[in-house]
PDB file of N, CA and C in Angstrom:
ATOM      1  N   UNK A   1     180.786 174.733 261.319  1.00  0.00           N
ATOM      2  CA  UNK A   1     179.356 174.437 261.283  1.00  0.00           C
ATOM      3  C   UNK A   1     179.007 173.320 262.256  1.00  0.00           C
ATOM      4  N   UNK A   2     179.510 172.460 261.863  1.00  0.00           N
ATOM      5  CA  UNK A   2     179.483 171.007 263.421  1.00  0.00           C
ATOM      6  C   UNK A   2     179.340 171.412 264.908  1.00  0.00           C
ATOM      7  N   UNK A   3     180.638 172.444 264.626  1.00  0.00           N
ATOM      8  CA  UNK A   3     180.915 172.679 265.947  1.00  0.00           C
ATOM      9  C   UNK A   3     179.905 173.743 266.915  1.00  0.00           C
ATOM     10  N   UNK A   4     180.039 174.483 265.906  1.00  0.00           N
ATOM     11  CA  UNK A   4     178.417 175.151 266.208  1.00  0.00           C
ATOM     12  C   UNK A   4     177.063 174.894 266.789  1.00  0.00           C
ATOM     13  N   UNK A   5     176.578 173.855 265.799  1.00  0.00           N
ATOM     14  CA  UNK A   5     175.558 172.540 265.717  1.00  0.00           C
ATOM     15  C   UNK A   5     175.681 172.274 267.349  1.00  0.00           C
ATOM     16  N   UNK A   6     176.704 171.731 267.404  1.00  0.00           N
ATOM     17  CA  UNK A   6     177.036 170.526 268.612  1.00  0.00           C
ATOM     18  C   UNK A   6     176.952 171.539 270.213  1.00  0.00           C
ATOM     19  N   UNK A   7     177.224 172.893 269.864  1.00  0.00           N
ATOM     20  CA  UNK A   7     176.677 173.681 270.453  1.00  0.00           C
ATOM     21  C   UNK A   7     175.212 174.073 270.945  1.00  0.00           C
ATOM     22  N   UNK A   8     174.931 174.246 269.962  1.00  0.00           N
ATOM     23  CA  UNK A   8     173.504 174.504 270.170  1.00  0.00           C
ATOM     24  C   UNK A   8     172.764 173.228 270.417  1.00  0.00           C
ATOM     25  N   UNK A   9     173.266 171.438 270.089  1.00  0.00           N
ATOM     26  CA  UNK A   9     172.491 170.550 270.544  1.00  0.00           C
ATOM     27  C   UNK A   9     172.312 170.455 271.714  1.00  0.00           C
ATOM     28  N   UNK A  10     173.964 170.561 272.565  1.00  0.00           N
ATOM     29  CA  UNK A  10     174.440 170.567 273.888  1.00  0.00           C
ATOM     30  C   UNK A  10     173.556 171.361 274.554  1.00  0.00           C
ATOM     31  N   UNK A  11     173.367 172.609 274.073  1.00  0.00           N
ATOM     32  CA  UNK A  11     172.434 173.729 275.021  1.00  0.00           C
ATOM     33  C   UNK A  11     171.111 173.688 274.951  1.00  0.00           C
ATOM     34  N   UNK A  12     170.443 173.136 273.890  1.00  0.00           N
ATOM     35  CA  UNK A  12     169.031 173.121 274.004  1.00  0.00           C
ATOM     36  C   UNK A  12     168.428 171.245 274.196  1.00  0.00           C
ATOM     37  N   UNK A  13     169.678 170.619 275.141  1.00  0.00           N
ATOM     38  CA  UNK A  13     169.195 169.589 275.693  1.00  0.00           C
ATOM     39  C   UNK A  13     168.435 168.531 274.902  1.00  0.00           C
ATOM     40  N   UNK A  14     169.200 168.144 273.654  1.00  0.00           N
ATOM     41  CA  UNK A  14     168.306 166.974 272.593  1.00  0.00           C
ATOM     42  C   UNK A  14     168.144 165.789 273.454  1.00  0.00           C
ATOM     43  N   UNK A  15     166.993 165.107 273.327  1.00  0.00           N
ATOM     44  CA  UNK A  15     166.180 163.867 274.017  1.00  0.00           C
ATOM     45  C   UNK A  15     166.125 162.939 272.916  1.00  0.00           C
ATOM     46  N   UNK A  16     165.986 161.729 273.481  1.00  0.00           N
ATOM     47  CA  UNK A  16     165.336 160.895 272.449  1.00  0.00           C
ATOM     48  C   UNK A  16     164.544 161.619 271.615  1.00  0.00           C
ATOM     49  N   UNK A  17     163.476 161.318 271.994  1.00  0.00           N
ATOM     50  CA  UNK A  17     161.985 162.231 271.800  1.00  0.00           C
ATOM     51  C   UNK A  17     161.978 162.843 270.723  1.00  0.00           C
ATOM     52  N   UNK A  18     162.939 163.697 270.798  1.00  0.00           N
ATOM     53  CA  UNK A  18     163.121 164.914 269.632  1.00  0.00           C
ATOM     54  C   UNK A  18     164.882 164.809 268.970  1.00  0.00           C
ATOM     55  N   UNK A  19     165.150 164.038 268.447  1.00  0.00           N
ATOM     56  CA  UNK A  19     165.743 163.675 267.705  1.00  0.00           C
ATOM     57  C   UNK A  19     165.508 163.898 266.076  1.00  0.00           C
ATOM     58  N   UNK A  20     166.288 164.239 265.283  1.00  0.00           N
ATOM     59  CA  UNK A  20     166.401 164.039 263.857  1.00  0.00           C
ATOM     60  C   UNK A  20     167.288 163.833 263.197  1.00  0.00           C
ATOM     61  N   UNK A  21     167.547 163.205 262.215  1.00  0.00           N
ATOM     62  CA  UNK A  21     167.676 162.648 260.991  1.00  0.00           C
ATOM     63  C   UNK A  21     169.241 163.697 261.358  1.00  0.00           C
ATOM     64  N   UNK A  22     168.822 164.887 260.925  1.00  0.00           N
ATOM     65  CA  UNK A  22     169.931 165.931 260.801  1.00  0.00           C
ATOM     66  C   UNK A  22     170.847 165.049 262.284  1.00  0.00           C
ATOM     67  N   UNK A  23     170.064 165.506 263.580  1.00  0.00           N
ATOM     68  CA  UNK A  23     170.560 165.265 264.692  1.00  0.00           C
ATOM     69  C   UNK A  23     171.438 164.041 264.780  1.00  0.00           C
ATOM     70  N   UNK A  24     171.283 163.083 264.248  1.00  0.00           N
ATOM     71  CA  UNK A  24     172.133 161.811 264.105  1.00  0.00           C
ATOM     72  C   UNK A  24     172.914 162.117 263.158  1.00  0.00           C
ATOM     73  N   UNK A  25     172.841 162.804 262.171  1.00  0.00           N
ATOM     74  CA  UNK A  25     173.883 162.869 261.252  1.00  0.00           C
ATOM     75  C   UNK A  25     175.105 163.822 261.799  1.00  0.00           C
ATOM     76  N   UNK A  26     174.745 164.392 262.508  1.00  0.00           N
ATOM     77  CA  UNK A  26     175.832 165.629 263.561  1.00  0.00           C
ATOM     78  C   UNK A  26     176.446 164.737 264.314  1.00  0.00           C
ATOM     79  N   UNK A  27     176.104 164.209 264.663  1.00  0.00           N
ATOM     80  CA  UNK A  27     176.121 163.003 265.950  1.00  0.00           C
ATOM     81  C   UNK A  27     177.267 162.150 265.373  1.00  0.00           C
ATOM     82  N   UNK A  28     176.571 161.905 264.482  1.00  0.00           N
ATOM     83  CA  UNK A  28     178.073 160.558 263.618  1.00  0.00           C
ATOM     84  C   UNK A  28     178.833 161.239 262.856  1.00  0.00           C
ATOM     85  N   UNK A  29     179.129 162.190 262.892  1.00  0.00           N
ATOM     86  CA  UNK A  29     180.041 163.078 262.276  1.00  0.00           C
ATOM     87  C   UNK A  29     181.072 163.532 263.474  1.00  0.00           C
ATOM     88  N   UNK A  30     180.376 163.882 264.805  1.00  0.00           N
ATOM     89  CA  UNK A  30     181.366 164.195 265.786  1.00  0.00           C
ATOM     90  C   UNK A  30     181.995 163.098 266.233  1.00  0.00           C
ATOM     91  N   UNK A  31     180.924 161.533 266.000  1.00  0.00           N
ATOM     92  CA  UNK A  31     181.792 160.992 266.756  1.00  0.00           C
ATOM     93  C   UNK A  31     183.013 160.142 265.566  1.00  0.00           C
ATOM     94  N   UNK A  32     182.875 160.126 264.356  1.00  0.00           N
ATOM     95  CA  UNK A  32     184.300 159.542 263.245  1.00  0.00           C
ATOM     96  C   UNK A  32     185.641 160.920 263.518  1.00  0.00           C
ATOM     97  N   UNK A  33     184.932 162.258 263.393  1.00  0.00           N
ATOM     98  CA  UNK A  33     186.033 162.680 263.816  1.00  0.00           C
ATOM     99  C   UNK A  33     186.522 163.091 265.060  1.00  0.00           C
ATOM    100  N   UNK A  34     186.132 162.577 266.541  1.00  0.00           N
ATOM    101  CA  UNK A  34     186.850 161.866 267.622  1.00  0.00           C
ATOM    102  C   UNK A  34     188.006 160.399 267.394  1.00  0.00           C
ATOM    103  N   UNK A  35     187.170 159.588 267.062  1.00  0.00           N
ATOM    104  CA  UNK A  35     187.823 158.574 266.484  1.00  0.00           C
ATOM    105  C   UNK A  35     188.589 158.585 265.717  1.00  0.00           C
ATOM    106  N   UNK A  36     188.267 159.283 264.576  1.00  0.00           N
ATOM    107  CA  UNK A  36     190.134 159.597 263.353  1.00  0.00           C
ATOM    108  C   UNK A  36     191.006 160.524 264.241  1.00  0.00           C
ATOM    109  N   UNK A  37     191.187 160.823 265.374  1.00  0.00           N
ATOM    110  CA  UNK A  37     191.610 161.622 265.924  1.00  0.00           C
ATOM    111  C   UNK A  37     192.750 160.394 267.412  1.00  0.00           C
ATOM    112  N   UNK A  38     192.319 159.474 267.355  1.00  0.00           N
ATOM    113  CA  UNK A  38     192.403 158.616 268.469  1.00  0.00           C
ATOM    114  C   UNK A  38     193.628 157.656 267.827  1.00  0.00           C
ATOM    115  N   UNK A  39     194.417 157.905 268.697  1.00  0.00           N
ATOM    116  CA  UNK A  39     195.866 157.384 268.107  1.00  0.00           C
ATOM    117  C   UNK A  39     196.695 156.119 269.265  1.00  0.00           C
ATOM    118  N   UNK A  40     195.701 156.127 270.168  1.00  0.00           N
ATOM    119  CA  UNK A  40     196.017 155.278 270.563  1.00  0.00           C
ATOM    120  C   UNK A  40     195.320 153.343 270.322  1.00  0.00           C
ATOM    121  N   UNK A  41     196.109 153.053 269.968  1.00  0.00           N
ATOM    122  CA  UNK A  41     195.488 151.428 269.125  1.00  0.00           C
ATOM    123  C   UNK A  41     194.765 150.015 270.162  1.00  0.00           C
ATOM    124  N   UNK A  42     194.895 150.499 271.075  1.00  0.00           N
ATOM    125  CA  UNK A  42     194.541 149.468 272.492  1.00  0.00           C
ATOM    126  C   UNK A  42     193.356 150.245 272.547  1.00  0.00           C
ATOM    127  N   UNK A  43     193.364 151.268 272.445  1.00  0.00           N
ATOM    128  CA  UNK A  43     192.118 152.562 273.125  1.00  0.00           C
ATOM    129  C   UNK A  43     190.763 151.989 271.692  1.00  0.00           C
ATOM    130  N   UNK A  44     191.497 151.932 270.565  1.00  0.00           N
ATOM    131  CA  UNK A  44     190.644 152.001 269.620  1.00  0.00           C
ATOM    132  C   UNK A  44     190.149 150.101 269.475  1.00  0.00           C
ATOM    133  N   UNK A  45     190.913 149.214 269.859  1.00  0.00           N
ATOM    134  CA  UNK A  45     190.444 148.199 269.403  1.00  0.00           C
ATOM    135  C   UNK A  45     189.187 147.614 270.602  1.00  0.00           C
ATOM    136  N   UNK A  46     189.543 148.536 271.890  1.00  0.00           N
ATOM    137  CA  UNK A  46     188.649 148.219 273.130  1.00  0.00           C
ATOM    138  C   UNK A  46     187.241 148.977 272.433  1.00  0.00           C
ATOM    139  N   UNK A  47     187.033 150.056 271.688  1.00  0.00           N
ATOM    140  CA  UNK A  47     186.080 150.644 270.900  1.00  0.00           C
ATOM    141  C   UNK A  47     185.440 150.140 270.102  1.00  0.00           C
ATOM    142  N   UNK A  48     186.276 149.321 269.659  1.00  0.00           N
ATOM    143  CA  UNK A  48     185.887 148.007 268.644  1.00  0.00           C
ATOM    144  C   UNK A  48     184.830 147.357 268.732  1.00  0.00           C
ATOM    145  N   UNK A  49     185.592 146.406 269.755  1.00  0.00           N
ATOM    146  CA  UNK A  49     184.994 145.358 270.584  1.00  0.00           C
ATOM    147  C   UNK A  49     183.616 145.986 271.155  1.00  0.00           C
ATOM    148  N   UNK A  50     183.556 147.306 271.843  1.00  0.00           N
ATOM    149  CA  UNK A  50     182.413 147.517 272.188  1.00  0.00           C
ATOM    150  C   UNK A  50     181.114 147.894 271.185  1.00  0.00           C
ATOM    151  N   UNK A  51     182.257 148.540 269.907  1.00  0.00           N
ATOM    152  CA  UNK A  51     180.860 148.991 269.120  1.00  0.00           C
ATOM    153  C   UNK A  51     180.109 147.540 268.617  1.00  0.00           C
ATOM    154  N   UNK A  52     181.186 146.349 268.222  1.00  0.00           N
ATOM    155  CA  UNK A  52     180.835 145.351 267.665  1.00  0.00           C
ATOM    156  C   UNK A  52     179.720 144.336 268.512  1.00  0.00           C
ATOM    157  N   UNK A  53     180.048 144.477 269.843  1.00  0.00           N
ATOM    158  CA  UNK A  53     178.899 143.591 270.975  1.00  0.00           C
ATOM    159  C   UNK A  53     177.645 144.050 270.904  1.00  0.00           C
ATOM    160  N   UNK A  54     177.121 145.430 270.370  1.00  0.00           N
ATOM    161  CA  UNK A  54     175.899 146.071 270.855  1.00  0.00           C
ATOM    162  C   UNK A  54     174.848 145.499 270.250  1.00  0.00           C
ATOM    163  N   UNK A  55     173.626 145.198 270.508  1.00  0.00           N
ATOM    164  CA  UNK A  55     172.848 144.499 269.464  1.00  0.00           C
ATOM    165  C   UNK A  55     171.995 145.428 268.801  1.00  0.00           C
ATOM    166  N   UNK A  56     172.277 144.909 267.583  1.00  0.00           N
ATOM    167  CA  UNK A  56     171.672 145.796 266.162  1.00  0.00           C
ATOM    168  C   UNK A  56     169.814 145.626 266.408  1.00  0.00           C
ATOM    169  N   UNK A  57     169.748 145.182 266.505  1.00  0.00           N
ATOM    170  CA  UNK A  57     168.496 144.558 266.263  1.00  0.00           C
ATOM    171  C   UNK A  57     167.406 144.655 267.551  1.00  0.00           C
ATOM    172  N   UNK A  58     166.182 145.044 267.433  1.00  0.00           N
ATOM    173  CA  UNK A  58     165.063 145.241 268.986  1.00  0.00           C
ATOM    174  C   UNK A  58     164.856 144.007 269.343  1.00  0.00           C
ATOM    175  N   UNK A  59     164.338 143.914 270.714  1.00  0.00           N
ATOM    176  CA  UNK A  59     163.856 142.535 270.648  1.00  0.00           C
ATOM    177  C   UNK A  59     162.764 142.448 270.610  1.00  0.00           C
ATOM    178  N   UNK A  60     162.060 141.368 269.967  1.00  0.00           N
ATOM    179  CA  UNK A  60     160.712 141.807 269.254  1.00  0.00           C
ATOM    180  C   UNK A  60     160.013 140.732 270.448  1.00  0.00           C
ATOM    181  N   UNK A  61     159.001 141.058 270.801  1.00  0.00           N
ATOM    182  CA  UNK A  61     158.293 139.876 272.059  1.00  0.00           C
ATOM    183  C   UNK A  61     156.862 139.310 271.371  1.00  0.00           C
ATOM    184  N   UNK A  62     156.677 138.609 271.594  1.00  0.00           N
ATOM    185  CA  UNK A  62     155.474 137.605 271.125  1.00  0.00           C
ATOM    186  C   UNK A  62     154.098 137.999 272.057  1.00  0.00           C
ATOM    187  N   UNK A  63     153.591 137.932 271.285  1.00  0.00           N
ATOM    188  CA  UNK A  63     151.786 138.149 271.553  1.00  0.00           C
ATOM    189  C   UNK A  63     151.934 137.541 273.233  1.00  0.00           C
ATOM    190  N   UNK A  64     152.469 136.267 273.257  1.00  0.00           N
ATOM    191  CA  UNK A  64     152.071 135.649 274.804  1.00  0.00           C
ATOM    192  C   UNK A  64     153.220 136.685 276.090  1.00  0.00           C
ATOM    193  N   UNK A  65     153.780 137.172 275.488  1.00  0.00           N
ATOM    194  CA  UNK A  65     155.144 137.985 276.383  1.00  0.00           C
ATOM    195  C   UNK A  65     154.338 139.293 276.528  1.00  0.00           C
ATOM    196  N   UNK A  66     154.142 140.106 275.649  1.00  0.00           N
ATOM    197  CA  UNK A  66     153.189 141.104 275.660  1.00  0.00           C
ATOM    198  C   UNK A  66     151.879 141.182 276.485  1.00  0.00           C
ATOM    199  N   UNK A  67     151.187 140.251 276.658  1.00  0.00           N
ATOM    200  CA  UNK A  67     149.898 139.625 277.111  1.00  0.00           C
ATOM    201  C   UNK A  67     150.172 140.012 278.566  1.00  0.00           C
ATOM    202  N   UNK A  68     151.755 139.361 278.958  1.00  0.00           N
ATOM    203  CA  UNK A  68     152.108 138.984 280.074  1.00  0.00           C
ATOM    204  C   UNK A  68     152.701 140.931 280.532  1.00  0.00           C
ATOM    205  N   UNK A  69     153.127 140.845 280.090  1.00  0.00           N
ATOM    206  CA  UNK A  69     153.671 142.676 280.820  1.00  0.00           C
ATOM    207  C   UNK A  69     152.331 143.205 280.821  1.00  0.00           C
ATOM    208  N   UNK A  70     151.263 143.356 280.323  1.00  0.00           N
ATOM    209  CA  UNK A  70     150.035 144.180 279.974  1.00  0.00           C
ATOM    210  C   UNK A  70     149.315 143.588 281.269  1.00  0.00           C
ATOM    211  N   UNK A  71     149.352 142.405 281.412  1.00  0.00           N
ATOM    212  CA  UNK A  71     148.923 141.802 282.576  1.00  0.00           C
ATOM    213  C   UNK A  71     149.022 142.082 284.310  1.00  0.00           C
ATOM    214  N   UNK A  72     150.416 142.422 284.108  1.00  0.00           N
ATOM    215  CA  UNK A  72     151.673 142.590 285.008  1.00  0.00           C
ATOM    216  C   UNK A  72     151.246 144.191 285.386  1.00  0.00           C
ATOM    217  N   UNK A  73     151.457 144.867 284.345  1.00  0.00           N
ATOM    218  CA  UNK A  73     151.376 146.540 284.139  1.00  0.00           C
ATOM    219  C   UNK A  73     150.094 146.919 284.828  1.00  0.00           C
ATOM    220  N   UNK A  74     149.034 146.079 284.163  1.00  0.00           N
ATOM    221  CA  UNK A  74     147.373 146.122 285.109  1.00  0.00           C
ATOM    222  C   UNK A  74     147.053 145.975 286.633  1.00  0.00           C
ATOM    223  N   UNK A  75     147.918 144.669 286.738  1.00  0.00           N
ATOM    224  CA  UNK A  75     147.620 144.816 288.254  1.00  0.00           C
ATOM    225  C   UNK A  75     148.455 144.958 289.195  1.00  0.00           C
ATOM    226  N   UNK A  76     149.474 146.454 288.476  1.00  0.00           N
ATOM    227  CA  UNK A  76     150.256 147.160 289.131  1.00  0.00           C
ATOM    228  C   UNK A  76     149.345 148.315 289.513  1.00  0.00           C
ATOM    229  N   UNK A  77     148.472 148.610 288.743  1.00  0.00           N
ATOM    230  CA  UNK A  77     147.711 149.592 288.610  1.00  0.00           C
ATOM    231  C   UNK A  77     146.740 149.489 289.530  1.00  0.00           C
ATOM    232  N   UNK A  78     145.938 148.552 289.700  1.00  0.00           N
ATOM    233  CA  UNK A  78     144.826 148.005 290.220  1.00  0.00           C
ATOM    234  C   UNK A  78     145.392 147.734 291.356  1.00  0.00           C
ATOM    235  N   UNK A  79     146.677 148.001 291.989  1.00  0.00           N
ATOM    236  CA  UNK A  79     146.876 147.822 293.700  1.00  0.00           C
ATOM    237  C   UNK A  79     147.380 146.162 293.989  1.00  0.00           C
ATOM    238  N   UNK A  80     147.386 145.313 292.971  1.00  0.00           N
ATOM    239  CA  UNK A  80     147.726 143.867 293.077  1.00  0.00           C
ATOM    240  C   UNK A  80     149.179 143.558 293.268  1.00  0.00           C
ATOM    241  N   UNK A  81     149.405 143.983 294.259  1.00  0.00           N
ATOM    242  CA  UNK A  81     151.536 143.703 294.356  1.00  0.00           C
ATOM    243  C   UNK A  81     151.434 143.705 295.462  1.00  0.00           C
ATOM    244  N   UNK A  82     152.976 142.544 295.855  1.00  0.00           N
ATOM    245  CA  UNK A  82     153.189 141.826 296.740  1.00  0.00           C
ATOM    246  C   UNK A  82     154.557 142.779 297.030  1.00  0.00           C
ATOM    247  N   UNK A  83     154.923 142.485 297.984  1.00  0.00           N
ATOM    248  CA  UNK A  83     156.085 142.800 299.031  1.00  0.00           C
ATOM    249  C   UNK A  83     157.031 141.467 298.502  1.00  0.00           C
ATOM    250  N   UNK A  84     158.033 141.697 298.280  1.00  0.00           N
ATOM    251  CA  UNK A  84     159.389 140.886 297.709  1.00  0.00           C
ATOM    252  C   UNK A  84     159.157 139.703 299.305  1.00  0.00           C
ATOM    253  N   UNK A  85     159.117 139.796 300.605  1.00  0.00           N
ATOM    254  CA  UNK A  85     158.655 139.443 301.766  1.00  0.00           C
ATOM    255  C   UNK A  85     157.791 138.369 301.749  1.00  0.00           C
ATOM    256  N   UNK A  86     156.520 139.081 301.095  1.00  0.00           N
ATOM    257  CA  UNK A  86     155.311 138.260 300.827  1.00  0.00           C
ATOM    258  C   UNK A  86     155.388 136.903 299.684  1.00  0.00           C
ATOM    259  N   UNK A  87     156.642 137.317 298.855  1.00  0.00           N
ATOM    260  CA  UNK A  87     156.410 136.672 297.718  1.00  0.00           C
ATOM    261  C   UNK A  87     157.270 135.197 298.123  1.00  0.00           C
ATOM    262  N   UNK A  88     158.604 135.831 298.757  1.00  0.00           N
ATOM    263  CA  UNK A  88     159.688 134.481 299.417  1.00  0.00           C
ATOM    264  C   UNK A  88     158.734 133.939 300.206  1.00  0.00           C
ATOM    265  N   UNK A  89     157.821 134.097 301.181  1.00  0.00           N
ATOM    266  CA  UNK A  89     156.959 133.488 302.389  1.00  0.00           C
ATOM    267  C   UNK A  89     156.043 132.863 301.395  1.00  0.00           C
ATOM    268  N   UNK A  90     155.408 132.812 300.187  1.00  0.00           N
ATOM    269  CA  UNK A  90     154.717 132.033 299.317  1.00  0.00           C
ATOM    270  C   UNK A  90     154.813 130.854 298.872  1.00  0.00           C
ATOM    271  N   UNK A  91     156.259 131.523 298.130  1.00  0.00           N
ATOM    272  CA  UNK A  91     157.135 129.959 297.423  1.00  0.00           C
ATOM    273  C   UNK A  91     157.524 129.626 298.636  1.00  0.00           C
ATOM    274  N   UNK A  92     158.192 129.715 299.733  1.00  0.00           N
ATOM    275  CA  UNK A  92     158.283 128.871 300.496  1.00  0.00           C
ATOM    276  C   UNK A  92     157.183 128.115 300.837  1.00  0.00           C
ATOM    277  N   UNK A  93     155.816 128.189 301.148  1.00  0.00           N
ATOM    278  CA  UNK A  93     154.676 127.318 301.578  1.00  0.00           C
ATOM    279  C   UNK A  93     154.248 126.629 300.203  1.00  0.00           C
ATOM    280  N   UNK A  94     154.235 127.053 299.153  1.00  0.00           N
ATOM    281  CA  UNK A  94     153.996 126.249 298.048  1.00  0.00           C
ATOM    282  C   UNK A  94     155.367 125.025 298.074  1.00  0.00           C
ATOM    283  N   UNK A  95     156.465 125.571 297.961  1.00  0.00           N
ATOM    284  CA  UNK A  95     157.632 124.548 298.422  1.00  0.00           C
ATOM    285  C   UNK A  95     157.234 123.641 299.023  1.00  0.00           C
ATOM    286  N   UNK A  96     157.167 123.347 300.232  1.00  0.00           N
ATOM    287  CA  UNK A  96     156.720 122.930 301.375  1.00  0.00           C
ATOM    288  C   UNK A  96     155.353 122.511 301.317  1.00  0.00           C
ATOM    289  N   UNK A  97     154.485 122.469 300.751  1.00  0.00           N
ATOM    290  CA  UNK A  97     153.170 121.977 300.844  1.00  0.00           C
ATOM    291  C   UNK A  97     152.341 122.308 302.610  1.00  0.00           C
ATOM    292  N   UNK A  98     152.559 123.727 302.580  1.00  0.00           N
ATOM    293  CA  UNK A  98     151.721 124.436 303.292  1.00  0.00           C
ATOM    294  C   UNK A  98     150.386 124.949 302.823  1.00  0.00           C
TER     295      UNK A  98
END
């Protein structure tokens, strides 16, 4: 049945997007039995280490951080962007008291 599943996820291309409940539960099922399967102990503790670094948690941004991308995002829109060029030739004259 998994294997099946994992078939038909593979072929009809699951996305974020369209994800389910079921879909993660297939998901963590293929991947414990990869892992109970993994006999090598260097292989598994480097697995470790990686599952253990990932951060659990979103990062949540503050009203003034938000403000600031929405800001950013706008007058990307509105044609307001500089050339990486334009921007070093700036801080340099602000530097400098040009």
């Amino acid at each position: 049945m998994i294997r099946r599943n994992w078939i038909r996820w593979k072929k009809n291309g699951w996305t974020k997007n369209k994800k389910t409940m079921k879909d993660l539960t297939m998901i963590k099922e293929l991947v414990v039995r990869k892992i109970q399967s993994i006999q090598d102990g260097e292989y598994l503790e480097t697995l470790l280490k990686q599952l253990e670094s990932r951060p659990q948690d979103k990062v949540k941004l503050t009203d003034a951080e938000k403000h600031l991308i929405n800001t950013g995002m706008e007058d990307y829109r509105n044609g307001r962007v500089m050339s990486q060029e334009e921007v070093e030739k700036e801080d340099e004259e602000w530097l400098h008291g040009k």
